[in-house]
C-alpha atoms as a PDB file:
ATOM      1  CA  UNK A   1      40.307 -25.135  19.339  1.00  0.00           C
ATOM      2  CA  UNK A   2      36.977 -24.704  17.102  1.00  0.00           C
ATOM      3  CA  UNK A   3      36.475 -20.859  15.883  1.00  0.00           C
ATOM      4  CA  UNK A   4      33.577 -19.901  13.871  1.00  0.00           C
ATOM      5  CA  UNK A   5      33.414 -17.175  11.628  1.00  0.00           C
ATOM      6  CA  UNK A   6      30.290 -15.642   9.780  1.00  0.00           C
ATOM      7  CA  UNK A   7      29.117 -12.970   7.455  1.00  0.00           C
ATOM      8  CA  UNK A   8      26.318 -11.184   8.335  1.00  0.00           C
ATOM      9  CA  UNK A   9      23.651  -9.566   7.621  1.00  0.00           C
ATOM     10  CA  UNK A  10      22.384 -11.306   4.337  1.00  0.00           C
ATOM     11  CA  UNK A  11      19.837  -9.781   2.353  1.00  0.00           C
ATOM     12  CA  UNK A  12      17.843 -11.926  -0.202  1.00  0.00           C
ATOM     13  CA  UNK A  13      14.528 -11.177  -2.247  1.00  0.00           C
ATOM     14  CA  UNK A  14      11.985 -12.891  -1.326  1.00  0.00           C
ATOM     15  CA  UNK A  15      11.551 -16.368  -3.292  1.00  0.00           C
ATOM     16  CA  UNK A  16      15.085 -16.096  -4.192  1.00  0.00           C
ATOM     17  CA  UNK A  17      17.897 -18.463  -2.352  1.00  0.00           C
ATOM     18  CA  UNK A  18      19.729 -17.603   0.496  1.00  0.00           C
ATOM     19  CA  UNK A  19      23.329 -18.773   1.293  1.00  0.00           C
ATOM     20  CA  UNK A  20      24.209 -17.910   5.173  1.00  0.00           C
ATOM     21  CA  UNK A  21      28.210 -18.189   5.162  1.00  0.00           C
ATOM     22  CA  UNK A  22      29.773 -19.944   7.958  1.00  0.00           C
ATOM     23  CA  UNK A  23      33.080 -21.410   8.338  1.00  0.00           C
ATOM     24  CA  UNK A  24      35.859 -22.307  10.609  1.00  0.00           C
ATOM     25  CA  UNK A  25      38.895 -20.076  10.928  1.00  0.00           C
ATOM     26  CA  UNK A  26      41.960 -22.783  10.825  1.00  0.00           C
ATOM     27  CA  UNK A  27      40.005 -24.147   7.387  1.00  0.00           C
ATOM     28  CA  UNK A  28      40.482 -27.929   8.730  1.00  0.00           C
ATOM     29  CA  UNK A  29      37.893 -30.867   7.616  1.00  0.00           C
ATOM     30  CA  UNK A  30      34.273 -30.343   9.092  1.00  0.00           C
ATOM     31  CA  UNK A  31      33.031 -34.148   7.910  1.00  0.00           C
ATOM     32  CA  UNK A  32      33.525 -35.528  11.184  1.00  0.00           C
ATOM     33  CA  UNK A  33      31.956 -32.920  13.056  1.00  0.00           C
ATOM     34  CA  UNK A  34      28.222 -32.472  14.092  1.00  0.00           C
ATOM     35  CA  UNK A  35      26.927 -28.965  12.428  1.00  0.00           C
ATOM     36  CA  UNK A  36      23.613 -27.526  14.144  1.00  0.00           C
ATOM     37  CA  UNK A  37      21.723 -24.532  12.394  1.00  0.00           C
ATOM     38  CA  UNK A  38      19.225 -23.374  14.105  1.00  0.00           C
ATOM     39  CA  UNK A  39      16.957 -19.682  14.290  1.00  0.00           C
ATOM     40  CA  UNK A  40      17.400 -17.681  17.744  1.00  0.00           C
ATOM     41  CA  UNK A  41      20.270 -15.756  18.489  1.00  0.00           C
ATOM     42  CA  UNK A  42      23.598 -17.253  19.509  1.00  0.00           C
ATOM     43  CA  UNK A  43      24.188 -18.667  23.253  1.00  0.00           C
ATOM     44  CA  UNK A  44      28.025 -18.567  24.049  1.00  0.00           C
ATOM     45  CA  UNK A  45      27.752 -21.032  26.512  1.00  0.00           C
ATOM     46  CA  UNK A  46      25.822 -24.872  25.596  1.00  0.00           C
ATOM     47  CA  UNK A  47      22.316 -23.359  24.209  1.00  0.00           C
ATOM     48  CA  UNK A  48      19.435 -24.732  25.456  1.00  0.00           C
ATOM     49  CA  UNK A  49      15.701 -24.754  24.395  1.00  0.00           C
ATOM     50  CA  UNK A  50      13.280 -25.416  21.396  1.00  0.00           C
ATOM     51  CA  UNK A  51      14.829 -23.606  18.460  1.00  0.00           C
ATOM     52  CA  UNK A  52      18.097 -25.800  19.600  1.00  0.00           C
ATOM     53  CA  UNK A  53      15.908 -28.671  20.029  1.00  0.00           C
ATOM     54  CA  UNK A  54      13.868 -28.327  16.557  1.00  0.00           C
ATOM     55  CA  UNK A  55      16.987 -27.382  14.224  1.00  0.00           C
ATOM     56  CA  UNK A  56      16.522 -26.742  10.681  1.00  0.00           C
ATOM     57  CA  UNK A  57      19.606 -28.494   9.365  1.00  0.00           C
ATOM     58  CA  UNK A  58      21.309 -30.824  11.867  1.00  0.00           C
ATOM     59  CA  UNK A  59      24.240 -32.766  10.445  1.00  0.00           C
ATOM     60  CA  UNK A  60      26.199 -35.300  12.083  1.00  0.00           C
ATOM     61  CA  UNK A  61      28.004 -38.719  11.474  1.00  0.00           C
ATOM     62  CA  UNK A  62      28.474 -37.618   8.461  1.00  0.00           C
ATOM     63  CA  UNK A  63      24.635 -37.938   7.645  1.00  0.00           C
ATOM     64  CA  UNK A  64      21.703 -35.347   7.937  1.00  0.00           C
ATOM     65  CA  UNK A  65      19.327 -36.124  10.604  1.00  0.00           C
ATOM     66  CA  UNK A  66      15.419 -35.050   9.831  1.00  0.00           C
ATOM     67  CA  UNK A  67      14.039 -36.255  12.894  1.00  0.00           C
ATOM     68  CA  UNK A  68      13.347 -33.069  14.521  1.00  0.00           C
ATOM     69  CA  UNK A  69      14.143 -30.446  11.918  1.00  0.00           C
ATOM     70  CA  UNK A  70      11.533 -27.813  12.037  1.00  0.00           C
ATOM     71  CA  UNK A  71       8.681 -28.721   9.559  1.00  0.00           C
ATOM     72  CA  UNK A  72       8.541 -24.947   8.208  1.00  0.00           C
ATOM     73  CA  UNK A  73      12.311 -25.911   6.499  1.00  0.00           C
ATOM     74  CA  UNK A  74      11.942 -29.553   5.466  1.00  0.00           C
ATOM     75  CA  UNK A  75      12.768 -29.698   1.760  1.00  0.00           C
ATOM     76  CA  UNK A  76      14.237 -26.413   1.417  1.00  0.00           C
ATOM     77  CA  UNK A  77      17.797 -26.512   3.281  1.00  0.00           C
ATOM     78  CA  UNK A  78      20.945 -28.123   2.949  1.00  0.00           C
ATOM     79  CA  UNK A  79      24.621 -27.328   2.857  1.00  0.00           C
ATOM     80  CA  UNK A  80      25.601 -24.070   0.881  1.00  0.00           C
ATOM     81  CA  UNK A  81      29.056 -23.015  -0.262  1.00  0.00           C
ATOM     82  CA  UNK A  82      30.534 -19.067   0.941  1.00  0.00           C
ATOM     83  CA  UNK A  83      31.595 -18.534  -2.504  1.00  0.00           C
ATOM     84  CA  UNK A  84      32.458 -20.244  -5.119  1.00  0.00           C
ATOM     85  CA  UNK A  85      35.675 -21.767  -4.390  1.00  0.00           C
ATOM     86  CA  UNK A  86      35.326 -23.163  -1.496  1.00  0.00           C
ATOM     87  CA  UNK A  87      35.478 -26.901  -0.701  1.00  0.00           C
ATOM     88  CA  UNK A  88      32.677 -27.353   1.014  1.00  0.00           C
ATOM     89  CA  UNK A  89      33.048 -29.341   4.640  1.00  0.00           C
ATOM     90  CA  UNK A  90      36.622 -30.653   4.009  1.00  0.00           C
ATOM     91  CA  UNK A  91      37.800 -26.759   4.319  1.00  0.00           C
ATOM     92  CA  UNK A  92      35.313 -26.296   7.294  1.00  0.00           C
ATOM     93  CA  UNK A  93      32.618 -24.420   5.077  1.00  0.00           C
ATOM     94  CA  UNK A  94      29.547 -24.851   7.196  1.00  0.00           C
ATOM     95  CA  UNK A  95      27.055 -22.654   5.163  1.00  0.00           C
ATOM     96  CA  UNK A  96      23.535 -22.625   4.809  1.00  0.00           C
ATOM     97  CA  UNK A  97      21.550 -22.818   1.581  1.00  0.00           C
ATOM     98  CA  UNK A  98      17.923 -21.767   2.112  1.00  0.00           C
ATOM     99  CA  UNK A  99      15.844 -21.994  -0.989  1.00  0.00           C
ATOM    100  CA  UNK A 100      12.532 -20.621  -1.685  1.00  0.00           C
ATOM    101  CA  UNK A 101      12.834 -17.586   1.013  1.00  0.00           C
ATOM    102  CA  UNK A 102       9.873 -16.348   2.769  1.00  0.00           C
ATOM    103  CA  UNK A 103       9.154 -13.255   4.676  1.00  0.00           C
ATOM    104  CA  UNK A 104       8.851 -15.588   8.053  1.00  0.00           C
ATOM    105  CA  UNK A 105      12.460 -16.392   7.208  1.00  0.00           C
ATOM    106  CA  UNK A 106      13.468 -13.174   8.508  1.00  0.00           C
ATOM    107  CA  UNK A 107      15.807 -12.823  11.437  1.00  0.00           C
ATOM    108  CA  UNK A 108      18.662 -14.490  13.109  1.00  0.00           C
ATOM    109  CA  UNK A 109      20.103 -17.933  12.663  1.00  0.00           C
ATOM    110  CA  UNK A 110      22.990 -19.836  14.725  1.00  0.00           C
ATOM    111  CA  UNK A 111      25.432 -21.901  13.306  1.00  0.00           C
ATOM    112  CA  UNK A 112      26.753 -24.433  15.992  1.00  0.00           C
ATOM    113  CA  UNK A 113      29.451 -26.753  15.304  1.00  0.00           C
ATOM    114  CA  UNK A 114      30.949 -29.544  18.038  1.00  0.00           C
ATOM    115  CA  UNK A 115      33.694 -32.188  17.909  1.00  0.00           C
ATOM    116  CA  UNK A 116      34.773 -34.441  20.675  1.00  0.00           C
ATOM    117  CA  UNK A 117      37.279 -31.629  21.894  1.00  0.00           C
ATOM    118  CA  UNK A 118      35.348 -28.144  21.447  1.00  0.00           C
ATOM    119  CA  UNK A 119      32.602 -26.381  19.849  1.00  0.00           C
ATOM    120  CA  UNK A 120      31.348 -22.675  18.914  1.00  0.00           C
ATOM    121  CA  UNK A 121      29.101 -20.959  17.263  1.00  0.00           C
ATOM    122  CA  UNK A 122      28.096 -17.936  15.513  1.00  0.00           C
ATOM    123  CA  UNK A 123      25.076 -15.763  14.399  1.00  0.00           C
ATOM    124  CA  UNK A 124      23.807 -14.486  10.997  1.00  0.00           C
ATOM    125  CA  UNK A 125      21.117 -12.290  10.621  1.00  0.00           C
ATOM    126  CA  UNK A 126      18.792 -12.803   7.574  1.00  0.00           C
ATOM    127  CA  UNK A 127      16.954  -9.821   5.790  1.00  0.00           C
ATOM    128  CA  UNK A 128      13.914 -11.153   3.051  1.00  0.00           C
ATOM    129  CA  UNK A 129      12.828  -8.198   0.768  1.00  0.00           C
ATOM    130  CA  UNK A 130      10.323  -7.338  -1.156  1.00  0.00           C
ATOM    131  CA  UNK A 131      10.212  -4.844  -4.088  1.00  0.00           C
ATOM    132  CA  UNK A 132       7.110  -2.985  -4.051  1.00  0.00           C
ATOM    133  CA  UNK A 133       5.077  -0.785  -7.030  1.00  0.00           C
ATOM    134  CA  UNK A 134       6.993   2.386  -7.828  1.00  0.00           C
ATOM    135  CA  UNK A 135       5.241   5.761  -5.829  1.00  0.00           C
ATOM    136  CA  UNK A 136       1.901   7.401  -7.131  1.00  0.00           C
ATOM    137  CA  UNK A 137       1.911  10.949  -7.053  1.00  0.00           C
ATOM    138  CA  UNK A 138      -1.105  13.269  -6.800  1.00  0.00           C
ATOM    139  CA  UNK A 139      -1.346  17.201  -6.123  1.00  0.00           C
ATOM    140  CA  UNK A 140      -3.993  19.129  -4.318  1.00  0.00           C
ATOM    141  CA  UNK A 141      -4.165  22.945  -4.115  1.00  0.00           C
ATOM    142  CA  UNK A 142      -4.244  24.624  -1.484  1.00  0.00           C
ATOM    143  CA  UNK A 143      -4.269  28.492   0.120  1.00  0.00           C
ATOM    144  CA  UNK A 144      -1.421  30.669  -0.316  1.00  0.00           C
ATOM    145  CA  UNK A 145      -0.298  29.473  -3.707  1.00  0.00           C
ATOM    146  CA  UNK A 146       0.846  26.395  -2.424  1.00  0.00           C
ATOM    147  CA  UNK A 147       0.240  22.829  -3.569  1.00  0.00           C
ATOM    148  CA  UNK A 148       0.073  19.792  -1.273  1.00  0.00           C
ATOM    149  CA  UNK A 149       1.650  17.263  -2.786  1.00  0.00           C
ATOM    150  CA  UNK A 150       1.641  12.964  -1.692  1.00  0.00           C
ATOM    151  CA  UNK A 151       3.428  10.094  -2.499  1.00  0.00           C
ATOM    152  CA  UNK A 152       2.160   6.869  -1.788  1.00  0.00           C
ATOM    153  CA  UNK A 153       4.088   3.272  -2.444  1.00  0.00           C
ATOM    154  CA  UNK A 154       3.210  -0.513  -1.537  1.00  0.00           C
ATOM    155  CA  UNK A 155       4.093  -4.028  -1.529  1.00  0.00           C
ATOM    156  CA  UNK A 156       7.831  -3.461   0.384  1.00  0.00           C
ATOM    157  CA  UNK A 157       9.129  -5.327   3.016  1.00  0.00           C
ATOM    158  CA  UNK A 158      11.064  -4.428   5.371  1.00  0.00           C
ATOM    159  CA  UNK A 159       9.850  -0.448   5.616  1.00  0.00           C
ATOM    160  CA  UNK A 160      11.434   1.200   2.838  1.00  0.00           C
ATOM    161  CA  UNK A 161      13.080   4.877   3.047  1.00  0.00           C
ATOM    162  CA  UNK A 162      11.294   7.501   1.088  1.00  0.00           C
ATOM    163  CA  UNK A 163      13.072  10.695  -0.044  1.00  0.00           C
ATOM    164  CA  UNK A 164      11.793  13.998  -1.611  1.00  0.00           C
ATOM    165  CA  UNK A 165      13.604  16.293  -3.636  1.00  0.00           C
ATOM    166  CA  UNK A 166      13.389  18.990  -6.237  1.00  0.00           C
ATOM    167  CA  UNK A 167      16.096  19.723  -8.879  1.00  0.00           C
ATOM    168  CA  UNK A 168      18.749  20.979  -6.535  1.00  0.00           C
ATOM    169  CA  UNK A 169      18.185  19.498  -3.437  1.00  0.00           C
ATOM    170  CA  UNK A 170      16.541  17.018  -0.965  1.00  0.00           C
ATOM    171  CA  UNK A 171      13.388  18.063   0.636  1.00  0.00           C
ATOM    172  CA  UNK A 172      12.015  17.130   4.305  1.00  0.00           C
ATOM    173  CA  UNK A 173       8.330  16.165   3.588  1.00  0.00           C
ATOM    174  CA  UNK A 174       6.082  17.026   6.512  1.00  0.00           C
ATOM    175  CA  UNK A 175       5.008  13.686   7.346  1.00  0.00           C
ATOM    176  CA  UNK A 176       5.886   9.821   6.742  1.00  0.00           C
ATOM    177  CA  UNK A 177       3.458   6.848   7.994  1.00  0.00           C
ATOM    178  CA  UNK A 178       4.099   3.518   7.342  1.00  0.00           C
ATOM    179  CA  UNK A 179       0.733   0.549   7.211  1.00  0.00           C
ATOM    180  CA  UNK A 180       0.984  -3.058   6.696  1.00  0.00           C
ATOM    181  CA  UNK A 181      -0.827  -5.340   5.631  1.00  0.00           C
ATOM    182  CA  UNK A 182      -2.020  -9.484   6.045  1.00  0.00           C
ATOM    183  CA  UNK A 183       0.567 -10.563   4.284  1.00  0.00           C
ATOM    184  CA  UNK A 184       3.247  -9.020   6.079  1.00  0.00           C
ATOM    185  CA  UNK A 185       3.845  -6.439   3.403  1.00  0.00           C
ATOM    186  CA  UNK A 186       4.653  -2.484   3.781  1.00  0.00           C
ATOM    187  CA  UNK A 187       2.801   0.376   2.375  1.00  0.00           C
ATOM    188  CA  UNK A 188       3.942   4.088   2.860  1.00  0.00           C
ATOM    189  CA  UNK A 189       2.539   7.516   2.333  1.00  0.00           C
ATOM    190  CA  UNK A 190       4.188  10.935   2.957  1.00  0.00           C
ATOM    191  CA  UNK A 191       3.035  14.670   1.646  1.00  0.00           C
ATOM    192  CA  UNK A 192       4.646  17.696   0.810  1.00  0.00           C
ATOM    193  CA  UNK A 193       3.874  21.669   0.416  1.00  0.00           C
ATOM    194  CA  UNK A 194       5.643  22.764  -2.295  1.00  0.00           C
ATOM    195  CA  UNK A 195       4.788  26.046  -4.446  1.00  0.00           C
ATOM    196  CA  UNK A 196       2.276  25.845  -7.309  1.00  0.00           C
ATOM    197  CA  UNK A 197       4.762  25.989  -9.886  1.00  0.00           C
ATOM    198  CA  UNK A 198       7.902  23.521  -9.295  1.00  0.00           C
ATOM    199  CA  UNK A 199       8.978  20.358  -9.946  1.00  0.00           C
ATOM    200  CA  UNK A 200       9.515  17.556  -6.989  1.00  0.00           C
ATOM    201  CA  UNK A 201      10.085  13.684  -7.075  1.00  0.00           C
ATOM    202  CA  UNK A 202       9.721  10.835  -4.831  1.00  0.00           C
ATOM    203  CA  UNK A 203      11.801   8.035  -4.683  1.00  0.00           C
ATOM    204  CA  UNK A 204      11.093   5.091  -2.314  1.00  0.00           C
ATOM    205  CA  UNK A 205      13.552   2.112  -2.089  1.00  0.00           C
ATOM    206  CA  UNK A 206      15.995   0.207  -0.154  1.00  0.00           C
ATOM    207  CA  UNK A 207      19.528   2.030   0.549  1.00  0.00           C
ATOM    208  CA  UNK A 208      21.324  -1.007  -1.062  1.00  0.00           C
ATOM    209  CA  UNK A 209      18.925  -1.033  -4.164  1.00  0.00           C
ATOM    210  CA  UNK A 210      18.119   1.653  -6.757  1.00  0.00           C
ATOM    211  CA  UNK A 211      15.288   2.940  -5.756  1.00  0.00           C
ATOM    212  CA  UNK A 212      11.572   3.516  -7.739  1.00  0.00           C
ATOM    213  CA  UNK A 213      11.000   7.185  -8.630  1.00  0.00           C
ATOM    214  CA  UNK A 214       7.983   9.603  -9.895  1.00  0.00           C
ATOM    215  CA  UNK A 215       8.279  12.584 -10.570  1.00  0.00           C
ATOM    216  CA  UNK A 216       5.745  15.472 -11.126  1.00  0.00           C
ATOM    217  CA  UNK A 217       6.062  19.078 -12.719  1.00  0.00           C
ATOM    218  CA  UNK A 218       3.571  21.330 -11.146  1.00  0.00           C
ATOM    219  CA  UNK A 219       2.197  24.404 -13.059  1.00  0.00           C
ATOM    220  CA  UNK A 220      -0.856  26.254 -11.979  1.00  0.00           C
ATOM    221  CA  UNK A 221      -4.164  25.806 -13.731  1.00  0.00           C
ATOM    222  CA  UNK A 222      -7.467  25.927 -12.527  1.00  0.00           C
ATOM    223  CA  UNK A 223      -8.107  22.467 -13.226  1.00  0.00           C
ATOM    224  CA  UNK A 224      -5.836  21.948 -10.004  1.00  0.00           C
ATOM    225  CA  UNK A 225      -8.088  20.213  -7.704  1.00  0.00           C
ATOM    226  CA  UNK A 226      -8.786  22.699  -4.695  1.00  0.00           C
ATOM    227  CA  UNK A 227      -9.400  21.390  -1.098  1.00  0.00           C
ATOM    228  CA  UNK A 228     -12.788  22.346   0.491  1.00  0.00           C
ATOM    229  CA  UNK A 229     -12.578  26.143   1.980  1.00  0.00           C
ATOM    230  CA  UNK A 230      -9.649  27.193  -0.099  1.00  0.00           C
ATOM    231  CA  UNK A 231     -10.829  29.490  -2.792  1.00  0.00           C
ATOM    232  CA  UNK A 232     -13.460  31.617  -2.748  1.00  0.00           C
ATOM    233  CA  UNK A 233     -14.471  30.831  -6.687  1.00  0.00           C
ATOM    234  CA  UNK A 234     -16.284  27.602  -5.331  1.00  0.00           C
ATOM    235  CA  UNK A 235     -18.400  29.944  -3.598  1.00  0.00           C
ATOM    236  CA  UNK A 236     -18.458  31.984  -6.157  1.00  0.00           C
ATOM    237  CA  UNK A 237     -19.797  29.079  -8.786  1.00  0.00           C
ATOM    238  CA  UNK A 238     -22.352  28.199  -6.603  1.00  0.00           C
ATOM    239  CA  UNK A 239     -23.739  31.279  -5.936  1.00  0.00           C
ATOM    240  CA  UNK A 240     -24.265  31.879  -9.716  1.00  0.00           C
ATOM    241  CA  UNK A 241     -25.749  28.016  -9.855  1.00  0.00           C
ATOM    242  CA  UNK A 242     -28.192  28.482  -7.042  1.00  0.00           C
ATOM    243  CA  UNK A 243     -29.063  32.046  -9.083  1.00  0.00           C
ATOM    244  CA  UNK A 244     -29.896  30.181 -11.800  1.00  0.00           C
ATOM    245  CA  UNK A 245     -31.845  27.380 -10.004  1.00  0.00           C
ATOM    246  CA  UNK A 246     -33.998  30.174  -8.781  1.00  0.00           C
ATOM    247  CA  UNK A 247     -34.577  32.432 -11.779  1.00  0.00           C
ATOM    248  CA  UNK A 248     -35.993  29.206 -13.388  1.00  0.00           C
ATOM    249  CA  UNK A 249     -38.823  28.288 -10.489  1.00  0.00           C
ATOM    250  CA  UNK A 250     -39.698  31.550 -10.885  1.00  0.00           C
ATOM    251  CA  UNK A 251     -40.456  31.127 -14.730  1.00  0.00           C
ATOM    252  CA  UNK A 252     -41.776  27.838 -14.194  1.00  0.00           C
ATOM    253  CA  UNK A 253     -44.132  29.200 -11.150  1.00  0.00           C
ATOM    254  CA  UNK A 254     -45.725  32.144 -13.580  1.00  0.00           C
ATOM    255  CA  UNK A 255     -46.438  29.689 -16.566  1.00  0.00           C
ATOM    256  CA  UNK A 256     -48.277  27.422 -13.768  1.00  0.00           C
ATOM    257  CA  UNK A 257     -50.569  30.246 -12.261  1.00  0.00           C
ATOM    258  CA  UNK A 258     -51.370  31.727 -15.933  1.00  0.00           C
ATOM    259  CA  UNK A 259     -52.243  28.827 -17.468  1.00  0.00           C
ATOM    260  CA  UNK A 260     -54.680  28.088 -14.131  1.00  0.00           C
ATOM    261  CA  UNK A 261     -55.784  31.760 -14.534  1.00  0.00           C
ATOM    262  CA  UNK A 262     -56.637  31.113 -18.386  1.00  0.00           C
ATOM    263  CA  UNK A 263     -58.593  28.044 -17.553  1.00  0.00           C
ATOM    264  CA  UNK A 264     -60.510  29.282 -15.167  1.00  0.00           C
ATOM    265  CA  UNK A 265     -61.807  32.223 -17.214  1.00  0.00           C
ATOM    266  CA  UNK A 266     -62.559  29.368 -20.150  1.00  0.00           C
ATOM    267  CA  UNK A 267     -64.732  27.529 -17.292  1.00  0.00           C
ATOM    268  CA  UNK A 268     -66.410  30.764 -16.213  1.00  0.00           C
ATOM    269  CA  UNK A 269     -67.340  31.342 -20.153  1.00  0.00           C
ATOM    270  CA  UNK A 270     -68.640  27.921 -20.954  1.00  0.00           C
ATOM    271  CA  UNK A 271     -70.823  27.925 -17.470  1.00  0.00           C
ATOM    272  CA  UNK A 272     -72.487  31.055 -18.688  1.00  0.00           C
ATOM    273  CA  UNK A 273     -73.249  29.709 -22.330  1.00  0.00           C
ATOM    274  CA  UNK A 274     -74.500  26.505 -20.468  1.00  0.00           C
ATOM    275  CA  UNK A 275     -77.335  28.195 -18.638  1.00  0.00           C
ATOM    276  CA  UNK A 276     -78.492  30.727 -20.937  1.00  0.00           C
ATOM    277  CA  UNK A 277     -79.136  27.267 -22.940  1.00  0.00           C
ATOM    278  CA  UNK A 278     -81.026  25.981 -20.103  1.00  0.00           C
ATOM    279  CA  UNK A 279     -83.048  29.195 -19.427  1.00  0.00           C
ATOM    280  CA  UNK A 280     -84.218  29.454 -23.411  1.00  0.00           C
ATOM    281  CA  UNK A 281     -84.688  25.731 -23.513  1.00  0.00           C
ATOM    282  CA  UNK A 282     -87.355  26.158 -19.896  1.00  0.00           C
ATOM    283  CA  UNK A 283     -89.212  29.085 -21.845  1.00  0.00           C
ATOM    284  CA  UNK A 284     -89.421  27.819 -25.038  1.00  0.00           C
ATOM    285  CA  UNK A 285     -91.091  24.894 -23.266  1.00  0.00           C
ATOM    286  CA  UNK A 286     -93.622  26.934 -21.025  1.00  0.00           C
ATOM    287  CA  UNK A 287     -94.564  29.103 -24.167  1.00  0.00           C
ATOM    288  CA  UNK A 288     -95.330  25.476 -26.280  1.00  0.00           C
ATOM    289  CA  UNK A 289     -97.391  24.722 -23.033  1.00  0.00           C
ATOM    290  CA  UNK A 290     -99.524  27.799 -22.771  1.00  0.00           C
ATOM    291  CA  UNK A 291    -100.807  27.585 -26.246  1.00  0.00           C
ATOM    292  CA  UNK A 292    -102.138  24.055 -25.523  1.00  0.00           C
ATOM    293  CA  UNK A 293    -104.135  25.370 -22.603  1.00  0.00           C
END
């Protein structure tokens, strides 16, 4: 009777290699069997379909056959050992090395082994991660001398867990969203009110990882960024600005109309000089003309 045993769930970063133990239980000589791997979920009875039909390691005769392994895999599987004692397929070590793991690697795999008498098979679920950048932090003040706080991490994968906390204790944040982008990757965001003098941190991360932390030590100051509405001393600064704006149109409005004012009195002046010069020039010419006559 053929048993298979597995360990599972496996979690590899991505780009790393992946070694997805099977085995079977009485330890007796796989060489002579025929070893199917294959992703989709395990069928207790004979499985059936395309991801049996398009196997990413098939092994049998004691030869691998590539003749229908799925092209995604060719070149980057073969047989893998549980740890490192093991002897391979003469103690009925079945594993599966996967090298160069991508994120479309993730999920479940079945290893299915046969002989002329029996077979089984067993499942192994595969998690790829990816580390992202460790969490920006950036404050806002608001009413009520509170401070809206928000954390913001990317490049993980699968959805990391995001935690708030002060010096004492955990906090619960108000709000957690999760985005992803092209490539399959994870961003998150989440935001906090938290009085405007305190220190909180946020640390995002995978439970079975240390995870990346900030930290930031609030202390008011007016150069707190203030949300639109909150205070009245925006109002307050551009009251006094538009004062300002005004008392200097008002300056520049009286020079304009004196200095017209000033010119036109200089016009009126120089017009009256110019025809008293005409009316001496017309007699002096009608006296010159009367003596002739």
């Amino acid at each position: 009777t053929l048993t298979v045993s597995v360990k599972s769930p496996v979690s590899v970063q991505r780009g790393h290699v992946a070694t997805l133990p099977c085995w079977l239980t009485s330890s007796q000589s796989a060489e002579d069997m025929e070893v199917r791997w294959y992703q989709g979920s395990d069928q207790k009875e004979t499985p059936q379909g395309n991801e049996f039909d398009t196997p990413i390691l098939f092994y049998k005769a004691k030869e691998f056959d590539y003749t229908s392994q799925k092209a995604s895999y060719a070149g980057r599987v073969s047989f893998g050992l549980k740890e490192g004692t093991s002897g391979g397929l003469k103690t009925g070590d079945i594993s599966l090395k996967l090298r160069n793991v991508t994120l479309e690697d993730t999920g479940k795999y079945t290893c299915f082994v046969s002989s002329l008498a029996d077979y089984d098979s067993a499942s192994v679920s595969l998690i790829v991660t990816e580390t992202g950048r460790p969490p920006l932090l950036s404050a806002v003040m608001k009413d009520d001398d509170q401070v809206n706080v928000s954390c913001e991490s990317e490049g993980w994968h699968p959805k990391p867990e995001l935690r708030w906390s002060d010096r004492t204790e955990a906090l619960t944040s108000a709000d957690v969203s999760f985005s992803k982008t092209s490539a399959g990757l994870y961003t998150v965001r989440s935001w906090l009110l938290v009085p405007s003098s305190s220190e909180v941190s946020c640390a995002v991360g995978f439970a079975s990882e240390v995870p990346k932390e900030a930290r930031i030590h609030l202390k008011y100051s007016p150069s707190l960024p203030e949300e639109s509405g909150s205070s009245s001393a925006g109002w307050v600064a551009f009251g006094l600005l538009l004062a300002a704006v005004l008392a200097a149109s008002g300056a520049l409005y009286f020079l304009y109309f004196r200095r017209k004012a000033n010119k036109s009195r200089n016009d009126t002046t120089d017009g009256k000089k110019k025809t008293q010069k005409q009316t001496d020039l017309f007699t002096s010419v009608w006296q010159n003309f009367c003596k002739m006559s």
